[in-house]
C-alpha atoms as a PDB file:
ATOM      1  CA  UNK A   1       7.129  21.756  -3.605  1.00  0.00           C
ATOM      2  CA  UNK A   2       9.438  18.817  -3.314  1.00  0.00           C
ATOM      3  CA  UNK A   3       9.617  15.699  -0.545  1.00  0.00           C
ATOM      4  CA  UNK A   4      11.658  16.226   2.210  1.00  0.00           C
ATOM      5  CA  UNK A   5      13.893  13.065   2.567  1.00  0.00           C
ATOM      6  CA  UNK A   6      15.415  10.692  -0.308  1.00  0.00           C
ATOM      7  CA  UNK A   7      13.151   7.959   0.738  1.00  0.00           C
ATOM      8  CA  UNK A   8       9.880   6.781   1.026  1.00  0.00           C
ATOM      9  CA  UNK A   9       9.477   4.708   4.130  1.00  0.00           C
ATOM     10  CA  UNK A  10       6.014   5.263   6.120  1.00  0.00           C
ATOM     11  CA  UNK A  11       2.934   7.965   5.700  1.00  0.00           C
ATOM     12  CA  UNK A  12       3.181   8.245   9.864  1.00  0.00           C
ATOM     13  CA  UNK A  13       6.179  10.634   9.103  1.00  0.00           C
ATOM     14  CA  UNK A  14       5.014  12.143   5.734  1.00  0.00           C
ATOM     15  CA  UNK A  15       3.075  15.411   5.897  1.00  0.00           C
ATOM     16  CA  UNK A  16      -0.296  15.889   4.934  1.00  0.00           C
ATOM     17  CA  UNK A  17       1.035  18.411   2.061  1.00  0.00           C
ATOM     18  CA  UNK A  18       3.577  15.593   0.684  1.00  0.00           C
ATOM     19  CA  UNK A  19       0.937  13.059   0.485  1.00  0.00           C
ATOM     20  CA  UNK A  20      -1.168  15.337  -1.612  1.00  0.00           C
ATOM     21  CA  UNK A  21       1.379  16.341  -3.717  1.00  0.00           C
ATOM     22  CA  UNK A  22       2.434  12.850  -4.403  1.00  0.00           C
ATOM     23  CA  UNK A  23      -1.408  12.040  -5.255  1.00  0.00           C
ATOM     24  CA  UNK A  24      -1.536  15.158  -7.943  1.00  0.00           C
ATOM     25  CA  UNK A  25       1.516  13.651  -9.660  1.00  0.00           C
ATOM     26  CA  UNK A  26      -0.124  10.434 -10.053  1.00  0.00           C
ATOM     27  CA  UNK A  27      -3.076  12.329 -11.712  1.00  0.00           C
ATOM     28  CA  UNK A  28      -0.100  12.901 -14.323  1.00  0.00           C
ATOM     29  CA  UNK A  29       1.193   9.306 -14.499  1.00  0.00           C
ATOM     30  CA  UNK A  30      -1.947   7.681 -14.791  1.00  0.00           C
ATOM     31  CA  UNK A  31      -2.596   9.985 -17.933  1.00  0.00           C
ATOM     32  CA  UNK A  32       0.652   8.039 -19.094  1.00  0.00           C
ATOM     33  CA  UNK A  33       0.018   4.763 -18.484  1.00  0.00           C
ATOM     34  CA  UNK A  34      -3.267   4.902 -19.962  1.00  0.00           C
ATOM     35  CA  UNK A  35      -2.567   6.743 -23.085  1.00  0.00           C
ATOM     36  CA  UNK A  36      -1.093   4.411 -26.397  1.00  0.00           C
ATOM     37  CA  UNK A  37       2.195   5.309 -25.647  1.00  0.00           C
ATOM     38  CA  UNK A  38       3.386   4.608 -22.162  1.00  0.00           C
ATOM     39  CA  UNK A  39       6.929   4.670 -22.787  1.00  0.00           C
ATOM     40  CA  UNK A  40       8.180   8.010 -21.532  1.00  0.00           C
ATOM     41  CA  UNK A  41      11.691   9.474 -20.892  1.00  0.00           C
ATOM     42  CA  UNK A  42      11.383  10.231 -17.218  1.00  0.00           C
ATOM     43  CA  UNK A  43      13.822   7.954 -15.602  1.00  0.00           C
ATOM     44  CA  UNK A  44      16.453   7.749 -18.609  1.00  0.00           C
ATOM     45  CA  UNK A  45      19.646   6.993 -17.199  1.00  0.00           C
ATOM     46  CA  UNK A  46      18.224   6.201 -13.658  1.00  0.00           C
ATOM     47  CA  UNK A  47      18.206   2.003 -12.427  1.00  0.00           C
ATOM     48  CA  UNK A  48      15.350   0.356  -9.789  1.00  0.00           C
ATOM     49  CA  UNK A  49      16.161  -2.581  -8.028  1.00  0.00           C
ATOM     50  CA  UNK A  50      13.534  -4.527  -6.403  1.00  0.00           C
ATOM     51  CA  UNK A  51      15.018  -6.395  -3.197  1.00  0.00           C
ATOM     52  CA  UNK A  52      12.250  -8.865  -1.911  1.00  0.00           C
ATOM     53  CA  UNK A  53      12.155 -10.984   1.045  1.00  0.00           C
ATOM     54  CA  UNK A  54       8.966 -11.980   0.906  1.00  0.00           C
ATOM     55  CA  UNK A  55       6.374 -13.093  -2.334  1.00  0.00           C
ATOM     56  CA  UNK A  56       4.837 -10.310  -3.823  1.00  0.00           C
ATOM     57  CA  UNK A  57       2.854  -9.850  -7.496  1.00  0.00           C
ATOM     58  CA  UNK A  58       0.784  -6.584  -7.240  1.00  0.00           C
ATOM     59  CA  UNK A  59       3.488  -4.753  -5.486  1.00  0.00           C
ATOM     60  CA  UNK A  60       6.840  -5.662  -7.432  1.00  0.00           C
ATOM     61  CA  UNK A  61       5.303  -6.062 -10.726  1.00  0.00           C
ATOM     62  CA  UNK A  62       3.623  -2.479 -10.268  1.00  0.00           C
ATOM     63  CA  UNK A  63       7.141  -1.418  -9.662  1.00  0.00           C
ATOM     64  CA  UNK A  64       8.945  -2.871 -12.491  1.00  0.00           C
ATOM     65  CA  UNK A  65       6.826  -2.057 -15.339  1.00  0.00           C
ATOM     66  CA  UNK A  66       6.502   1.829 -13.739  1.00  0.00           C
ATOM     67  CA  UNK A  67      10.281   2.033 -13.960  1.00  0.00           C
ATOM     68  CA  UNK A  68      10.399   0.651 -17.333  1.00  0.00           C
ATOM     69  CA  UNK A  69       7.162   2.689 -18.598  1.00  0.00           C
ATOM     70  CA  UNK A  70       9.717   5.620 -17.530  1.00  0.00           C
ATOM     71  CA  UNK A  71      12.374   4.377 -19.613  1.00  0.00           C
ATOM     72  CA  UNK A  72      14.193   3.575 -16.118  1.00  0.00           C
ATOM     73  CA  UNK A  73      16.516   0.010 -16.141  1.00  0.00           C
ATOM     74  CA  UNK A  74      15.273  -2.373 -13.754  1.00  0.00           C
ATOM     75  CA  UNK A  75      16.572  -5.430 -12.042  1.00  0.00           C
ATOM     76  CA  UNK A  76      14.740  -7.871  -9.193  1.00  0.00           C
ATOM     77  CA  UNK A  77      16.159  -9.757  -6.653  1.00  0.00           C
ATOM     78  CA  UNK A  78      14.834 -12.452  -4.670  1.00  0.00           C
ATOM     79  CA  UNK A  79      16.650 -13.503  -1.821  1.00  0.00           C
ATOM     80  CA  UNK A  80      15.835 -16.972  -1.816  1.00  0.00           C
ATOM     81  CA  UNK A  81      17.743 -17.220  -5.185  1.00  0.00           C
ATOM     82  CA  UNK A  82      20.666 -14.448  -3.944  1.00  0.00           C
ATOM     83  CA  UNK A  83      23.589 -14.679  -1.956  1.00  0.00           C
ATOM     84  CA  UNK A  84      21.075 -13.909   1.141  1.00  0.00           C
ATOM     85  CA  UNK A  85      20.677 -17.560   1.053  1.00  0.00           C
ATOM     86  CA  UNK A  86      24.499 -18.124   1.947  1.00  0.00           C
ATOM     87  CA  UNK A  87      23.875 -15.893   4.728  1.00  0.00           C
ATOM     88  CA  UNK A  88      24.698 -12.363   3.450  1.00  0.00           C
ATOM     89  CA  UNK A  89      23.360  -9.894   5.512  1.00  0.00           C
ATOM     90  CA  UNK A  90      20.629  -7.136   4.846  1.00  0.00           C
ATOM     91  CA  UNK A  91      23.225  -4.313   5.157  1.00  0.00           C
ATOM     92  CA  UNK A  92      25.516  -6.210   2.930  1.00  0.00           C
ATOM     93  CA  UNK A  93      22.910  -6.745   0.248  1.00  0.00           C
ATOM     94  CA  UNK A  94      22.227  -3.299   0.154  1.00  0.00           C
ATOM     95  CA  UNK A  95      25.459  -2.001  -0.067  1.00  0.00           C
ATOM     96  CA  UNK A  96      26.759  -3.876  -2.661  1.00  0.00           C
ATOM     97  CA  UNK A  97      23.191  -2.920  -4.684  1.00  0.00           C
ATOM     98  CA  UNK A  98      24.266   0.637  -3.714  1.00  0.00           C
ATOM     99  CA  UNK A  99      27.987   0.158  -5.324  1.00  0.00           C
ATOM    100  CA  UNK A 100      26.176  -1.171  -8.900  1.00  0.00           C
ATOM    101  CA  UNK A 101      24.972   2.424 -10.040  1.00  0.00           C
ATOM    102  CA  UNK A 102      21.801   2.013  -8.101  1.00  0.00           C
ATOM    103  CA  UNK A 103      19.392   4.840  -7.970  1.00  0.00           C
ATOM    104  CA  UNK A 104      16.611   3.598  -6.180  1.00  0.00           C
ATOM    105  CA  UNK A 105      16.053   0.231  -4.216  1.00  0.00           C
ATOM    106  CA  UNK A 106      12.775  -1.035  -3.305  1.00  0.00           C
ATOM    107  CA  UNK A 107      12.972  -3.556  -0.643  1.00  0.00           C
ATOM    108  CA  UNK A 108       9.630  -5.678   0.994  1.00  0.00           C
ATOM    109  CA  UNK A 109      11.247  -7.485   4.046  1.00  0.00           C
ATOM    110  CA  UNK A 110       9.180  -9.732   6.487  1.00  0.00           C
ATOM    111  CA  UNK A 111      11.378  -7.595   9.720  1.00  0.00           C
ATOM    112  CA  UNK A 112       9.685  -3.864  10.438  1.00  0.00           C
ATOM    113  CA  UNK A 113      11.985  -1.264  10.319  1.00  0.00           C
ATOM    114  CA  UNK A 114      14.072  -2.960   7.585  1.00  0.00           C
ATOM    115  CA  UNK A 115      13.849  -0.372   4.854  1.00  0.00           C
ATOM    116  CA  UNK A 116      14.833   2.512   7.320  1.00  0.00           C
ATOM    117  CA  UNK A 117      17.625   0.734   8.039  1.00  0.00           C
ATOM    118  CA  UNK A 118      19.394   0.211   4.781  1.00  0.00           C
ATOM    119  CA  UNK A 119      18.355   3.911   3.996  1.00  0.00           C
ATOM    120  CA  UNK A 120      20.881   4.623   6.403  1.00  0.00           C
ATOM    121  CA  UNK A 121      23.505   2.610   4.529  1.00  0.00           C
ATOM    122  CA  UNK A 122      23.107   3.853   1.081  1.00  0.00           C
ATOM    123  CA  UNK A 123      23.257   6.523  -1.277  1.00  0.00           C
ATOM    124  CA  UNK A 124      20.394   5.380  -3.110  1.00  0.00           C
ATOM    125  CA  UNK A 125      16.791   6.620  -2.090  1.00  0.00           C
ATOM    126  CA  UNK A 126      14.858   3.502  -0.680  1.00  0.00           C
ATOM    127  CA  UNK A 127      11.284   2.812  -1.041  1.00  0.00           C
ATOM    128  CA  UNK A 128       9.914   0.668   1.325  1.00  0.00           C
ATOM    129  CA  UNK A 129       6.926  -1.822  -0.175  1.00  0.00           C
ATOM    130  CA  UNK A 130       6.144  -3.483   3.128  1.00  0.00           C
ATOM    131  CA  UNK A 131       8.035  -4.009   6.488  1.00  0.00           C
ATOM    132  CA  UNK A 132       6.230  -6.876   8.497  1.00  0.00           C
ATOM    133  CA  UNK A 133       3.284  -5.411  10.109  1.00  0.00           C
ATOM    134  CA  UNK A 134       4.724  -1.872  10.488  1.00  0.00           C
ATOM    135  CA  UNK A 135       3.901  -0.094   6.994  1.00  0.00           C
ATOM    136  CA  UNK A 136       3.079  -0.526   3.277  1.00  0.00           C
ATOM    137  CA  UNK A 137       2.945   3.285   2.568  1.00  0.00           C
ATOM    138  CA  UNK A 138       2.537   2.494  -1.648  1.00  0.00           C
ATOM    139  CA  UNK A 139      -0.495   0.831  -0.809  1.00  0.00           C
ATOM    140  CA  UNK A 140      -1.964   3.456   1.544  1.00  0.00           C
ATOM    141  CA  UNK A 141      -0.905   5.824  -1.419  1.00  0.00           C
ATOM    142  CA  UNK A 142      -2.736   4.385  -3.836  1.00  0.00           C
ATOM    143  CA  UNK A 143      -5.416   3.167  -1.858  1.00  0.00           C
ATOM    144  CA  UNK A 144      -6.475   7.096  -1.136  1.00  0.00           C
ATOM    145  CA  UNK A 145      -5.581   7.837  -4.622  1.00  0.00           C
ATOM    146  CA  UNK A 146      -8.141   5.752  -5.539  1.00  0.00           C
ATOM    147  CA  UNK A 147     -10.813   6.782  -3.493  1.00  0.00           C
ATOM    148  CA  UNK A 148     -10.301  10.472  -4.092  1.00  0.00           C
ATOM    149  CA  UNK A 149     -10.743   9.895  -7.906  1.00  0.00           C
ATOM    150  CA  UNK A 150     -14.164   8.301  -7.097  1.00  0.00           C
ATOM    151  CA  UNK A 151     -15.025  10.778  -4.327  1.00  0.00           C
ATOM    152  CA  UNK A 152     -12.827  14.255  -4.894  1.00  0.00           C
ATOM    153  CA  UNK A 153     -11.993  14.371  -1.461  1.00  0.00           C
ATOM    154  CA  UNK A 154     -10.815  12.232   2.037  1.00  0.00           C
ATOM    155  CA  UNK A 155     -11.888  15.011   4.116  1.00  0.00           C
ATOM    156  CA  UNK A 156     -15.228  14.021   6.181  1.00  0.00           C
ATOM    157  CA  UNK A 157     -15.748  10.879   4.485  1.00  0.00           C
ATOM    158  CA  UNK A 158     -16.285   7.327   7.062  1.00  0.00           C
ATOM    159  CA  UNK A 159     -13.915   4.642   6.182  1.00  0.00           C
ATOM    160  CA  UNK A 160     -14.000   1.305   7.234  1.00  0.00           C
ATOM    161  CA  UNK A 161     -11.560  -1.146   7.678  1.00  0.00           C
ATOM    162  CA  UNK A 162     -12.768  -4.665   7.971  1.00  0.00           C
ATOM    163  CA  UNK A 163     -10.410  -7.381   9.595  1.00  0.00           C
ATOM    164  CA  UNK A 164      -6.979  -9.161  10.466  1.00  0.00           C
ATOM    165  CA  UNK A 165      -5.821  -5.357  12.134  1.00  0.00           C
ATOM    166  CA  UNK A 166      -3.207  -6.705  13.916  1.00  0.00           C
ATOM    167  CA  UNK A 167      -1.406  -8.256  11.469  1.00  0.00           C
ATOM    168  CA  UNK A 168      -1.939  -5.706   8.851  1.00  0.00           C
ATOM    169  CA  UNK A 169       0.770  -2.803   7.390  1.00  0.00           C
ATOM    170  CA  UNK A 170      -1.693  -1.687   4.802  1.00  0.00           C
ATOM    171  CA  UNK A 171      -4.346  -0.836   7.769  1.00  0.00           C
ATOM    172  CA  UNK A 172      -1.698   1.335   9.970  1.00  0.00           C
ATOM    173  CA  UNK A 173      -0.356   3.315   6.633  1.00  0.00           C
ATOM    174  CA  UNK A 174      -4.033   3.628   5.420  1.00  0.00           C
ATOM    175  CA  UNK A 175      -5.076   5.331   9.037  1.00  0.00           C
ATOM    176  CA  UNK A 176      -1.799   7.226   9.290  1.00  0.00           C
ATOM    177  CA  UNK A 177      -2.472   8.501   5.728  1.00  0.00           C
ATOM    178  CA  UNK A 178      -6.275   8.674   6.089  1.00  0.00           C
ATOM    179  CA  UNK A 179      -6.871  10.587   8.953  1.00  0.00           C
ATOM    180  CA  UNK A 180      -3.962  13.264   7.854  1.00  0.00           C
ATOM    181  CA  UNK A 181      -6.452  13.929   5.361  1.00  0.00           C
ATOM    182  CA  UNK A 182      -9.547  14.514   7.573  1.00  0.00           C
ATOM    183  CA  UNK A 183     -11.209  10.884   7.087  1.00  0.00           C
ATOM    184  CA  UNK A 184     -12.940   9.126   9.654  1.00  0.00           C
ATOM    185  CA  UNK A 185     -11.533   6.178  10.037  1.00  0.00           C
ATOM    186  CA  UNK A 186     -13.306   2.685  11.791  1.00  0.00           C
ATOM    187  CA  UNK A 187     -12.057  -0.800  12.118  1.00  0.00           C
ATOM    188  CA  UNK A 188     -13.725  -4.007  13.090  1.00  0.00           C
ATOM    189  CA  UNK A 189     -12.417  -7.276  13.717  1.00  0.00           C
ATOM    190  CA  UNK A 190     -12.177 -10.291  15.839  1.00  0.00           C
ATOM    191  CA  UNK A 191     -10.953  -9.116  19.377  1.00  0.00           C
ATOM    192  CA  UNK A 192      -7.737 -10.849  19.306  1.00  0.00           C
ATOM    193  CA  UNK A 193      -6.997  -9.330  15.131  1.00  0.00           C
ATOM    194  CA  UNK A 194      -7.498  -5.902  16.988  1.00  0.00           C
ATOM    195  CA  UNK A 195      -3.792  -4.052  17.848  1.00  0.00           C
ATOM    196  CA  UNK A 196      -4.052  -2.672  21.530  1.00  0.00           C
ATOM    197  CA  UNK A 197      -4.583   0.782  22.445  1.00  0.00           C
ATOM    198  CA  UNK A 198      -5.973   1.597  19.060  1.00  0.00           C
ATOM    199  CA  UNK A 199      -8.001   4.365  19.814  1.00  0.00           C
ATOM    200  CA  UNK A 200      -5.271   6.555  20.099  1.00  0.00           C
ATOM    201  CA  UNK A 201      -4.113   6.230  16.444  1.00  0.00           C
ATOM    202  CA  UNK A 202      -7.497   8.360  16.170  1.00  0.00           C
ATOM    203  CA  UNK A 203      -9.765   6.027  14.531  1.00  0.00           C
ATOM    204  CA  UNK A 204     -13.129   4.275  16.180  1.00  0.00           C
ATOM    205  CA  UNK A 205     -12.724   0.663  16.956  1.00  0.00           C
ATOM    206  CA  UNK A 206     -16.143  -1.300  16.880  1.00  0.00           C
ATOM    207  CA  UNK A 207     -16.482  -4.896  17.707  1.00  0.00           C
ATOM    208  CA  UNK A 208     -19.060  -5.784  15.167  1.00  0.00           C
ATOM    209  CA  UNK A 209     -18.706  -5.205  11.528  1.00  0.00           C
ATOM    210  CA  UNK A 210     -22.436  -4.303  11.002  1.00  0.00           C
ATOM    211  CA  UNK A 211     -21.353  -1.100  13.599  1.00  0.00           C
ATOM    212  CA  UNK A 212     -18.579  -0.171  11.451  1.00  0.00           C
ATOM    213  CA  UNK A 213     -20.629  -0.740   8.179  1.00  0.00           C
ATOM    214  CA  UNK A 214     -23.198   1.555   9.387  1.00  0.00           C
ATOM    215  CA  UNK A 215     -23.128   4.877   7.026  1.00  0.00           C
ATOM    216  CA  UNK A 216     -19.595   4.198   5.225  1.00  0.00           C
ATOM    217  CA  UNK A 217     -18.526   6.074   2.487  1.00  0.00           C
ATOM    218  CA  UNK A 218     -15.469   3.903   1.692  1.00  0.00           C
ATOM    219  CA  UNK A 219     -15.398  -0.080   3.344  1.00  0.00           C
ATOM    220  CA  UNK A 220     -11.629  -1.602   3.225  1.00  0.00           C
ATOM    221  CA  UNK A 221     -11.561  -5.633   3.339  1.00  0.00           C
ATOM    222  CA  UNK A 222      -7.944  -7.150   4.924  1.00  0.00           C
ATOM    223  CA  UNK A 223      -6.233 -10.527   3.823  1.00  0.00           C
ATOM    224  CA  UNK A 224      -6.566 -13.084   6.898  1.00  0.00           C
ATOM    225  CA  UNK A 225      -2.395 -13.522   7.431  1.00  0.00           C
ATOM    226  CA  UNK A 226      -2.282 -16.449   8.177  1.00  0.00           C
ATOM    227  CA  UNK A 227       1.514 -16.879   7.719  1.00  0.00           C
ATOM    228  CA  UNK A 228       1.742 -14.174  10.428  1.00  0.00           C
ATOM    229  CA  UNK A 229      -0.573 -15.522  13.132  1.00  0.00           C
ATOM    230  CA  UNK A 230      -0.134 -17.533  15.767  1.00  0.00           C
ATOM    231  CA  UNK A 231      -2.902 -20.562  16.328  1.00  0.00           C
ATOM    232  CA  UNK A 232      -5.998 -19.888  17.995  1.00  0.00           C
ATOM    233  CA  UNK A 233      -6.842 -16.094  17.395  1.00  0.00           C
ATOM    234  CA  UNK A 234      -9.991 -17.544  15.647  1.00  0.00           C
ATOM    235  CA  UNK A 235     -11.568 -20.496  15.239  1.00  0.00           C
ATOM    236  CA  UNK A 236     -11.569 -21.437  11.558  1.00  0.00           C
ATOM    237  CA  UNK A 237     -12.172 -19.501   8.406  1.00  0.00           C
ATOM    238  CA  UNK A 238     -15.340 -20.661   8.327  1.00  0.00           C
ATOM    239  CA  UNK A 239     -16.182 -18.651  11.395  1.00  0.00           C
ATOM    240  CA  UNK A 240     -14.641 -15.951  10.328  1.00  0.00           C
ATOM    241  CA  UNK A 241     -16.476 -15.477   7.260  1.00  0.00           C
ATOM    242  CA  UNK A 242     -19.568 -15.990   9.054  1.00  0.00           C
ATOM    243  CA  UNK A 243     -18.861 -13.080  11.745  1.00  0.00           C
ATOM    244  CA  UNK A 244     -16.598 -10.782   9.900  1.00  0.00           C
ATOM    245  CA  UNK A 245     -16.633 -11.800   6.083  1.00  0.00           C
ATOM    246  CA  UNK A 246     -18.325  -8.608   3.435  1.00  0.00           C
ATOM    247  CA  UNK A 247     -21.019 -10.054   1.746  1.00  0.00           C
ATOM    248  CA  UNK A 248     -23.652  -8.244  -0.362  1.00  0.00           C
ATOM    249  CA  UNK A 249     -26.351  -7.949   2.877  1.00  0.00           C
ATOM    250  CA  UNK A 250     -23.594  -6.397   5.258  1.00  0.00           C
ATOM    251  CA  UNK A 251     -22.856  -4.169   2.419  1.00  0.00           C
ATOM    252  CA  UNK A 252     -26.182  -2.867   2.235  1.00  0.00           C
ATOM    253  CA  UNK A 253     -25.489  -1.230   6.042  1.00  0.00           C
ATOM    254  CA  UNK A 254     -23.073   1.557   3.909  1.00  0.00           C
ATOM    255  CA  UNK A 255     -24.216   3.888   2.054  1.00  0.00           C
ATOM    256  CA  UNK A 256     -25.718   3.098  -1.434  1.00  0.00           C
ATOM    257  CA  UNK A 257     -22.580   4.837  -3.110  1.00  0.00           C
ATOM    258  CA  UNK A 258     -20.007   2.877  -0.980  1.00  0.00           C
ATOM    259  CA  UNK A 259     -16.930   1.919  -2.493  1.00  0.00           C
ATOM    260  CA  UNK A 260     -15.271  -1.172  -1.964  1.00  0.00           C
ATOM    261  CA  UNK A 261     -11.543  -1.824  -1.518  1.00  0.00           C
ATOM    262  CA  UNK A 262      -8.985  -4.842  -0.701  1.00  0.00           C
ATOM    263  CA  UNK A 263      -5.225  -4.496  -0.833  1.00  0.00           C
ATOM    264  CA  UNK A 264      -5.247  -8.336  -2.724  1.00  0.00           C
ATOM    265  CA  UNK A 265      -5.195 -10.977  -3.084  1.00  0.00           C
ATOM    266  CA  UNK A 266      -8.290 -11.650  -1.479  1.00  0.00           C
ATOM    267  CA  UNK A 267      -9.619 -14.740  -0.213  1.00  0.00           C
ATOM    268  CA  UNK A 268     -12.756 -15.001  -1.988  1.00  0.00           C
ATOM    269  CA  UNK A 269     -15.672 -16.552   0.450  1.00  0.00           C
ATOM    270  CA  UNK A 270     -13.631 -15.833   3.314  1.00  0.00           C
ATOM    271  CA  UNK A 271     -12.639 -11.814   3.253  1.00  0.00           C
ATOM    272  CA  UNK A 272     -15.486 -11.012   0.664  1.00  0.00           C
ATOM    273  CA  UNK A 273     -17.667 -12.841  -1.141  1.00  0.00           C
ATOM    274  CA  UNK A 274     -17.146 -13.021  -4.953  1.00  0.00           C
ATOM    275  CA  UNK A 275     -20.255 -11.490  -5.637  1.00  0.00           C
ATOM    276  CA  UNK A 276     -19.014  -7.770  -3.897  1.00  0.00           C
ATOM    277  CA  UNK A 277     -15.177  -8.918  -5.139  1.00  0.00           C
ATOM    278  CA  UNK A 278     -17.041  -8.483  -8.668  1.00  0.00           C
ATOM    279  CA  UNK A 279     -20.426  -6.399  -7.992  1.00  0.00           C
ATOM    280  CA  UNK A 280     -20.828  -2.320  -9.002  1.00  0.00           C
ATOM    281  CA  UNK A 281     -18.723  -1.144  -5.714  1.00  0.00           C
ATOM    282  CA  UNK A 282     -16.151  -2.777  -5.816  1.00  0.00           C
ATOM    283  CA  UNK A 283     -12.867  -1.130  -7.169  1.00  0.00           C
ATOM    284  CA  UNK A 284     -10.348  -3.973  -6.631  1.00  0.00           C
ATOM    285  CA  UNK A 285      -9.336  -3.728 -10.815  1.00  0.00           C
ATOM    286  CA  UNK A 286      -9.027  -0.102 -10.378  1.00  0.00           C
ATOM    287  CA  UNK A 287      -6.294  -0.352  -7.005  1.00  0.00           C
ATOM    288  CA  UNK A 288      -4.250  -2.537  -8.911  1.00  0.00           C
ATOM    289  CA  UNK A 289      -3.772   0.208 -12.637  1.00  0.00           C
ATOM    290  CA  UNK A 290      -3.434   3.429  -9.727  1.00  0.00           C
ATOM    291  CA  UNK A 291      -0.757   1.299  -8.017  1.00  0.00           C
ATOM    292  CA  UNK A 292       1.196   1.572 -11.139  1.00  0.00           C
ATOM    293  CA  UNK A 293       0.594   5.812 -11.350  1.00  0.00           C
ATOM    294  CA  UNK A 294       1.556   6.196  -7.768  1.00  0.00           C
ATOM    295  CA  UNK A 295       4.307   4.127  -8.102  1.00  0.00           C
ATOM    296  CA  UNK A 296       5.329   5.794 -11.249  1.00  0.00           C
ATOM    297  CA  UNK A 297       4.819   8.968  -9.713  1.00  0.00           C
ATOM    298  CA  UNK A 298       7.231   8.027  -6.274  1.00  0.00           C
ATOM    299  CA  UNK A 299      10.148   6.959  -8.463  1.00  0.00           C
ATOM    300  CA  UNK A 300      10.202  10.230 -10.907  1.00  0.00           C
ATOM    301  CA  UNK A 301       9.910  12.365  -7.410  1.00  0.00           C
ATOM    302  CA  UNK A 302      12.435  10.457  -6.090  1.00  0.00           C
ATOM    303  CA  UNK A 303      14.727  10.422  -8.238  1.00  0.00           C
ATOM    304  CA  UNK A 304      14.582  14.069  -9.282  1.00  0.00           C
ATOM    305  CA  UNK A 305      16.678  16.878  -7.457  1.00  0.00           C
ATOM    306  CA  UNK A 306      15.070  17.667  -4.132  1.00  0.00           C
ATOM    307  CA  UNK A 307      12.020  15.312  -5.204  1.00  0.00           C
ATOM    308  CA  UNK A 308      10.573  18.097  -7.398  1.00  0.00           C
ATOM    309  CA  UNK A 309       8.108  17.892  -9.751  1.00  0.00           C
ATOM    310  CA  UNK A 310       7.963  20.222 -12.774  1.00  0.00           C
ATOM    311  CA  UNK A 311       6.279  18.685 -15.376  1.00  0.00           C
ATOM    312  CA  UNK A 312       5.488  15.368 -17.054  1.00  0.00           C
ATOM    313  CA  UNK A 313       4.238  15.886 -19.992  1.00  0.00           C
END
């Protein structure tokens, strides 16, 4: 089994059977990082650049210390502090990372459709950690990673994802991902946080959050973007939290095994109240160490011949 392409830019275009084999690898990598010893020689001789447009700490951190767990060298740049801020252009940026010896560039760009196109320019395999609202596939990854460790399988389980929709990459790779692997997938939000035409993405749209609640295996909070939105597509946060904020009595609606996600950072008392941020279901800690395994996991794939995986012991 291998991946198909060099990169790693959306789950809408990865097969069910590359997802899962991407998940079993992380099985291996999180043996790694947890053990004593995470140094291992996976990615000697290989180099990661991050290339981020936008702030990140969850995502780029999770990527620098799995290259460097692997024994990989690493290098970020921010383009506020690059020669992006005397107007070089993406394609330029990219190329000239290319021309350094680069074997893998992970770029996070506030434009969708960014990633695929410097994977067209280079040589190196790109890996895209978020696109403006189109896709944050790393996140979806490890966002099903997680709840298969918990539950041993996607495959009949209700998921619900609770929120800013609209403006939200992780929710479109999380239902491209999620449904490939037989989940039911809900979403509730306010009317104007909902994308258009939902439905046929395959998952149920409600327009309460106590509908979606009702029965959930698995119950996904979303960060409020504001940085994204327009005014006016709700009234305050205040309201929001009121009509659409996860709080320990809207919990109760799931099932009394639910487990709680949130892509972070959260907005505590607005997204989720701090008291299901740090109750029994909530897995928040847990997203944030399997980020680093299927992160890990993506770059030795990546940067192997064909994307095979033989052993990583």
């Amino acid at each position: 089994m291998s991946l198909k392409g060099k990169d790693l830019l959306g789950l809408r275009d990865l097969s069910r059977e590359e997802i899962e084999y991407i998940l079993d690898t992380a099985k291996t990598m999180k043996l790694v990082l947890l053990s004593n010893n995470k140094k291992t020689p996976h990615l000697q001789g290989k180099s990661v650049v991050t290339l981020f447009y936008e702030n990140s700490t969850r995502t780029r951190l999770s990527f620098e210390l799995a290259s460097k767990y692997m024994g990989a060298s690493s290098a970020n740049v921010v383009a506020s502090s690059s020669s992006v801020a005397k107007g070089e252009s993406l394609i330029d940026t990219a190329r000239t990372i290319d021309q350094m010896g680069t074997d893998v560039i992970v770029i996070r760009h506030p434009m969708a459709g960014a990633p695929s196109l410097i994977a067209r320019n280079v040589k190196a395999s790109v890996i895209n950690a978020g696109d403006g609202m189109n896709e944050h596939p790393t996140q979806a990854l490890l966002d099903i990673f997680t709840i298969i460790e918990k539950k041993g399988t996607l495959n009949g389980l209700k998921v619900a994802i609770i929120g800013d929709i609209y403006h939200s990459r992780v929710a479109r790779s999380n239902i491209w991902g999620m449904t490939k692997l037989g989940a039911e997938v809900c979403v509730a939000g306010p009317a104007t946080l909902l994308p258009p035409q939902l439905e046929k993405t395959g998952v149920k749209v409600y327009s309460t959050v106590q509908e979606a609640l009702i029965d959930a295996d698995v119950v996904m909070g979303l960060r409020i973007q504001l940085e994204r939105q327009k005014s006016g597509l709700f009234p305050s946060l205040r309201e929001y939290a009121r009509f659409f904020g996860l709080d320990e009595k809207r919990l109760k609606l799931a099932k009394k095994d639910v487990l709680l996600l949130h892509p972070g950072p959260v907005n505590r008392g607005v997204e989720l109240t701090t008291s299901v941020i740090d109750g029994e279901h909530s897995l928040i800690n847990e997203q944030v160490t399997n980020g680093v395994a299927v992160r890990m996991a993506l770059l030795y794939l990546l940067t192997r011949k064909g994307g095979s995986f033989e052993t990583a012991n």
